[in-house]
Protein backbone atom coordinates (compact mmCIF):
# COMPACT_ATOMS: atom_id res chain seq x y z
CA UNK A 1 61.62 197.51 36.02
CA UNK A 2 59.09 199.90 35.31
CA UNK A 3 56.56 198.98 38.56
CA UNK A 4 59.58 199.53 40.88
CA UNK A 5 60.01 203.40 39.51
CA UNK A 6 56.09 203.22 40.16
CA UNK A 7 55.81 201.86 43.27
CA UNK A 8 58.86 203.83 44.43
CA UNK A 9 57.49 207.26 43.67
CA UNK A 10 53.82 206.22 44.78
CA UNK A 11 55.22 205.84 47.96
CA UNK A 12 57.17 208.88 48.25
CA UNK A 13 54.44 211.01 46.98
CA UNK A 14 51.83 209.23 49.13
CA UNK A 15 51.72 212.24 51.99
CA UNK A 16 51.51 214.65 49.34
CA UNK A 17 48.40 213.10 48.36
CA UNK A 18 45.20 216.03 47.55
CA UNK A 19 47.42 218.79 48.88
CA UNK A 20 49.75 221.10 46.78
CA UNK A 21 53.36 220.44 46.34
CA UNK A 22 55.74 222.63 48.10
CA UNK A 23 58.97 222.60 47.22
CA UNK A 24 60.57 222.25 50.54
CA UNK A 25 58.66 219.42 51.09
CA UNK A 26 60.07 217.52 47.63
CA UNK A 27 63.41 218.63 48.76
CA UNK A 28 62.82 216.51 52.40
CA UNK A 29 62.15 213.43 49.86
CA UNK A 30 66.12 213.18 48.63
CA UNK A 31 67.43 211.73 51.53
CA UNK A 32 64.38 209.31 51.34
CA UNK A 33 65.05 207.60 48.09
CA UNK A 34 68.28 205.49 49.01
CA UNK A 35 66.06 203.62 51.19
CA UNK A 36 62.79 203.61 49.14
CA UNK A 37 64.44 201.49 45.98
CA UNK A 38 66.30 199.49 48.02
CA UNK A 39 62.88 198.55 49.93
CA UNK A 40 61.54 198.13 46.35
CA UNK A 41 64.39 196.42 44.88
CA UNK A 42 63.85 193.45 47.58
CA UNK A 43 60.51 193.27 46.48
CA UNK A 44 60.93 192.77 43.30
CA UNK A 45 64.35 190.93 43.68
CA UNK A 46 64.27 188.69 46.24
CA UNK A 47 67.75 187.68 47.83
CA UNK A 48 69.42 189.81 45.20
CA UNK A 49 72.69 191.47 46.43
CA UNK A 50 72.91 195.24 45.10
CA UNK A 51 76.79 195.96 46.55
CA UNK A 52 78.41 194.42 42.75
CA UNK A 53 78.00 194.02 39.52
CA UNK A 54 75.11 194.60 36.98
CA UNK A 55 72.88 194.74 40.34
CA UNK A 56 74.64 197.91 41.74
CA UNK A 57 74.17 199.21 38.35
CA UNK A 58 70.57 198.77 37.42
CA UNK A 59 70.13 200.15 41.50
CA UNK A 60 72.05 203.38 40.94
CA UNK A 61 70.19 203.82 37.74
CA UNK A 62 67.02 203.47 39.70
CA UNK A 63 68.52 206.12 42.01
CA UNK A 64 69.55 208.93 39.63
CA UNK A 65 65.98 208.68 37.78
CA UNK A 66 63.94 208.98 40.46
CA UNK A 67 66.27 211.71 42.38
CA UNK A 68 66.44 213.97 38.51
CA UNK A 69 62.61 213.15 38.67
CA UNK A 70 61.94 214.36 42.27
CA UNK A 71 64.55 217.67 41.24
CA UNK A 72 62.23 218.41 38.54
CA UNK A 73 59.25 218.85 40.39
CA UNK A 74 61.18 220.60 43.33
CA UNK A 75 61.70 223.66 40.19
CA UNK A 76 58.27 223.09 39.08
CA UNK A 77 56.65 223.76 42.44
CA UNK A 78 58.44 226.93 42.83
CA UNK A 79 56.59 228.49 39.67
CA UNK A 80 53.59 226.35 39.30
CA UNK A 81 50.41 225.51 41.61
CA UNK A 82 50.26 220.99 41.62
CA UNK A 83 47.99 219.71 43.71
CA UNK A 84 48.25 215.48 44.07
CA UNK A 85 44.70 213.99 42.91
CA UNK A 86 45.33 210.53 42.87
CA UNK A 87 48.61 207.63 42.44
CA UNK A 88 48.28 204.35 40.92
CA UNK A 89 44.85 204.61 39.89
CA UNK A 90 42.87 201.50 38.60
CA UNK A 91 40.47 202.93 35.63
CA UNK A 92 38.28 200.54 33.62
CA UNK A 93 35.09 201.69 31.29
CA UNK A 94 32.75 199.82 29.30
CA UNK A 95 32.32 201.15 25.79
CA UNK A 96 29.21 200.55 23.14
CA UNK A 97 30.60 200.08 19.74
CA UNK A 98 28.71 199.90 17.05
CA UNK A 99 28.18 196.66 15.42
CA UNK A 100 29.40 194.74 18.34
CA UNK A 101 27.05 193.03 20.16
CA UNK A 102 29.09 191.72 23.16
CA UNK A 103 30.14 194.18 26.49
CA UNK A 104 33.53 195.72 25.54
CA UNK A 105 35.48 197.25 28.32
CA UNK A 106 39.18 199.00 28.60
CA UNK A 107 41.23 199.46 31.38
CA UNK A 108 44.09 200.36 32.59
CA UNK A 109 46.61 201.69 35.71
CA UNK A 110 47.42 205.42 35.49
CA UNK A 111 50.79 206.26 37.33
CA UNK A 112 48.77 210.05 38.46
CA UNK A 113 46.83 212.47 38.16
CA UNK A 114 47.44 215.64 38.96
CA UNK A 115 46.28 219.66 39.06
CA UNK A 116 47.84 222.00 37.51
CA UNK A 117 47.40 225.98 37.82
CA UNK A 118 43.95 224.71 37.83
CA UNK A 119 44.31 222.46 34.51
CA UNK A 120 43.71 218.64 35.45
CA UNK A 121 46.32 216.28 33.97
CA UNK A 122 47.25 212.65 33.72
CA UNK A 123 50.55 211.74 33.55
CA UNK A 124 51.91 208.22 32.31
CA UNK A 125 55.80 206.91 33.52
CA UNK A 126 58.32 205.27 31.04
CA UNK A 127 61.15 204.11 31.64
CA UNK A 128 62.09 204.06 28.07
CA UNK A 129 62.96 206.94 25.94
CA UNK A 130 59.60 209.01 24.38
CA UNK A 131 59.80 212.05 22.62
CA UNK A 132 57.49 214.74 21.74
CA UNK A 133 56.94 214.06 18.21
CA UNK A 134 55.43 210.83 19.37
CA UNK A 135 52.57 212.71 20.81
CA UNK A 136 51.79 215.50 18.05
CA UNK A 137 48.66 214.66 16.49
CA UNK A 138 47.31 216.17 13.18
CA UNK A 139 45.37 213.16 11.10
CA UNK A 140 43.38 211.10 13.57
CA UNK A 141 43.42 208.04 11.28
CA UNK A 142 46.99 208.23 12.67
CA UNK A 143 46.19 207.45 16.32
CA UNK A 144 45.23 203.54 15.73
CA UNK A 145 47.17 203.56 12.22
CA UNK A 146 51.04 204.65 12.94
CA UNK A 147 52.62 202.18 15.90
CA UNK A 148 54.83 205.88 16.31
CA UNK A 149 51.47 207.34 17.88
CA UNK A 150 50.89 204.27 20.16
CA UNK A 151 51.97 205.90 23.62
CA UNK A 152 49.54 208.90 22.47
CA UNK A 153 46.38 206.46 22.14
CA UNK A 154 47.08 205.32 25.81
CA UNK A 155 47.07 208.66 27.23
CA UNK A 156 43.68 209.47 25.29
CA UNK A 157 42.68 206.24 26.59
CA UNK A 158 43.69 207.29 30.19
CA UNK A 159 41.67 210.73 29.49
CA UNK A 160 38.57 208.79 28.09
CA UNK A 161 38.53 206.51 30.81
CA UNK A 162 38.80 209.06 33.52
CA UNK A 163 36.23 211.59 31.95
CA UNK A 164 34.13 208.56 32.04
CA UNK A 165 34.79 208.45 36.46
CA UNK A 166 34.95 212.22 36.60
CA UNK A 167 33.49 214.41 33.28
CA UNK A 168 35.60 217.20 33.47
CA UNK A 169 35.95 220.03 30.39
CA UNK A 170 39.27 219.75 29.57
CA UNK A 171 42.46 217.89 30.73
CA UNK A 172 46.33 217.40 29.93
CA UNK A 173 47.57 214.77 29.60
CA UNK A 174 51.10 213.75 29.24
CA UNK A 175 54.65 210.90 29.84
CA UNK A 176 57.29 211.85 32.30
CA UNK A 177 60.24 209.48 30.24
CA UNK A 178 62.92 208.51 32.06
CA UNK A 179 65.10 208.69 29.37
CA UNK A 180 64.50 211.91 27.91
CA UNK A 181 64.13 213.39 31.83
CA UNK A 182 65.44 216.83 30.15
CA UNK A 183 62.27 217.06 28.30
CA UNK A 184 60.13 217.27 31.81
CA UNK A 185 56.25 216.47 30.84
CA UNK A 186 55.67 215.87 26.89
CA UNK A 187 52.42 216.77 26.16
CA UNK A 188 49.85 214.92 24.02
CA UNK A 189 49.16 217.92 21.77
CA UNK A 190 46.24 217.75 18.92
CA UNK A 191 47.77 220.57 16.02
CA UNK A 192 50.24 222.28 18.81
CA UNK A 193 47.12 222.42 20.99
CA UNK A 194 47.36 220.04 24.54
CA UNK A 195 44.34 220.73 26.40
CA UNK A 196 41.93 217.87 25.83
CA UNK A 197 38.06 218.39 25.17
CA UNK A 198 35.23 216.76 25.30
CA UNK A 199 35.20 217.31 21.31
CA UNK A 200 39.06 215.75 21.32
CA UNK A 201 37.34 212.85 23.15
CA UNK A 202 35.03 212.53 21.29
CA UNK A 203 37.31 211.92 18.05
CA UNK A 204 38.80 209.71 19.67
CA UNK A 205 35.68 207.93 20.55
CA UNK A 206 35.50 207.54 16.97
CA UNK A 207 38.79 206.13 15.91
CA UNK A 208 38.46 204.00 19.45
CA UNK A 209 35.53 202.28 18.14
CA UNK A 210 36.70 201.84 14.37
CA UNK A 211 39.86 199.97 15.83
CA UNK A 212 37.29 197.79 18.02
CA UNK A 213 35.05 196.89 15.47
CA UNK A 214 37.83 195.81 13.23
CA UNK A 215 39.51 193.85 15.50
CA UNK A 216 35.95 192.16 16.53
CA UNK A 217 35.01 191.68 12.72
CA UNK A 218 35.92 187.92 12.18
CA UNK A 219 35.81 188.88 8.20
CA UNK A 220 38.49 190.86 8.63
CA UNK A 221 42.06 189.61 8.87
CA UNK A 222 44.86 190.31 11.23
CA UNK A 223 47.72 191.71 9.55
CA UNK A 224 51.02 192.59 11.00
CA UNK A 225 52.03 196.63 10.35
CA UNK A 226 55.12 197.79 9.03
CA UNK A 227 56.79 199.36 11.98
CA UNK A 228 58.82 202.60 10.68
């Protein structure tokens, strides 16, 4: 379910691509998005009939999320600069751990990427509920150690892999969840602090390659972690 929010928004936001949102533009999108998940829907659902049951539900789900979504940004173009950089964007790095004698590479889709007031930022969909406390940071041991800090290692993964296409000073990055669409952005944020450096990268550097070389150690054995 989560590729046909994806796909539906890439394809809205595709015109808007390296120019700055305006919010009478997002506004023109509304009417648009009937037609855009249905499109998507068939895609996904071939031969699927969206008129009954727990089709027309799952549909009008679809709907409100990605009209709230779409209202969101129409407010946060009126006080904020956002300039499109790129949508669905295929990243993939090789990495040099230490101890590990075999090419290692990451990589993964990110939803967008995005400008702004001048601050670069990655942003990462979910269509299930996040909330901020899952991307505070204050021990970095917690980042491969806690399963709660999971969706804050994939946006530093998303930063690390894009400072590795485009080395940039600092970025944002952050999850637009579906489920907590009050929220707007949530912000990875290192001790109340969510612009990413090159120093925050390169901590996680660290803690990247401690969770490689233990999972590429064959003396050391898987084991399961208590989920809290």
């Amino acid at each position: 379910m989560v590729q046909l929010y994806i796909e539906t928004l890439d394809e809205l936001y595709q015109p808007f691509l390296n120019t700055f949102l305006e919010a009478e533009q997002l506004k023109a999108l509304l009417p648009k998005i009937n037609s855009t998940v249905r499109k998507h829907f068939a895609i996904h659902y071939k031969n699927v009939s969206l008129e009954e049951g727990k089709n027309l539900i799952a549909f009008n789900v679809v709907l409100k999320y990605v009209e709230n979504f779409i209202k969101l940004e129409i407010e946060s173009a009126k006080k904020h600069k956002i300039k499109i950089i790129g949508l669905e964007l295929s990243l993939k790095t090789a990495i040099n751990v230490p101890g590990v004698n075999f090419p290692v590479h990451i990589k993964g889709k990110l939803d967008r990427i995005d400008e702004i007031d001048g601050v670069l930022r990655v942003i990462d969909y979910k269509t299930g509920k996040v909330e901020q406390r899952n991307l505070n940071l204050s021990n970095w041991e917690d980042i491969v150690e806690e399963y709660d800090k999971s969706k804050a290692f994939q946006l530093l993964c998303y930063a690390y892999m894009y400072n590795h296409l485009v080395p940039v000073d600092k970025v944002e990055a952050g999850i637009f969840s579906f489920k907590n669409i009050k929220a707007g952005i949530l912000k990875f944020s290192e001790n109340k602090n969510s612009i990413i450096t090159q120093d925050t990268l390169l901590k996680f550097t660290k803690e990247l390659h401690k969770l490689v070389g233990a999972i590429c150690d064959p003396d050391q054995p898987f084991v399961a972690k208590e989920i809290k």
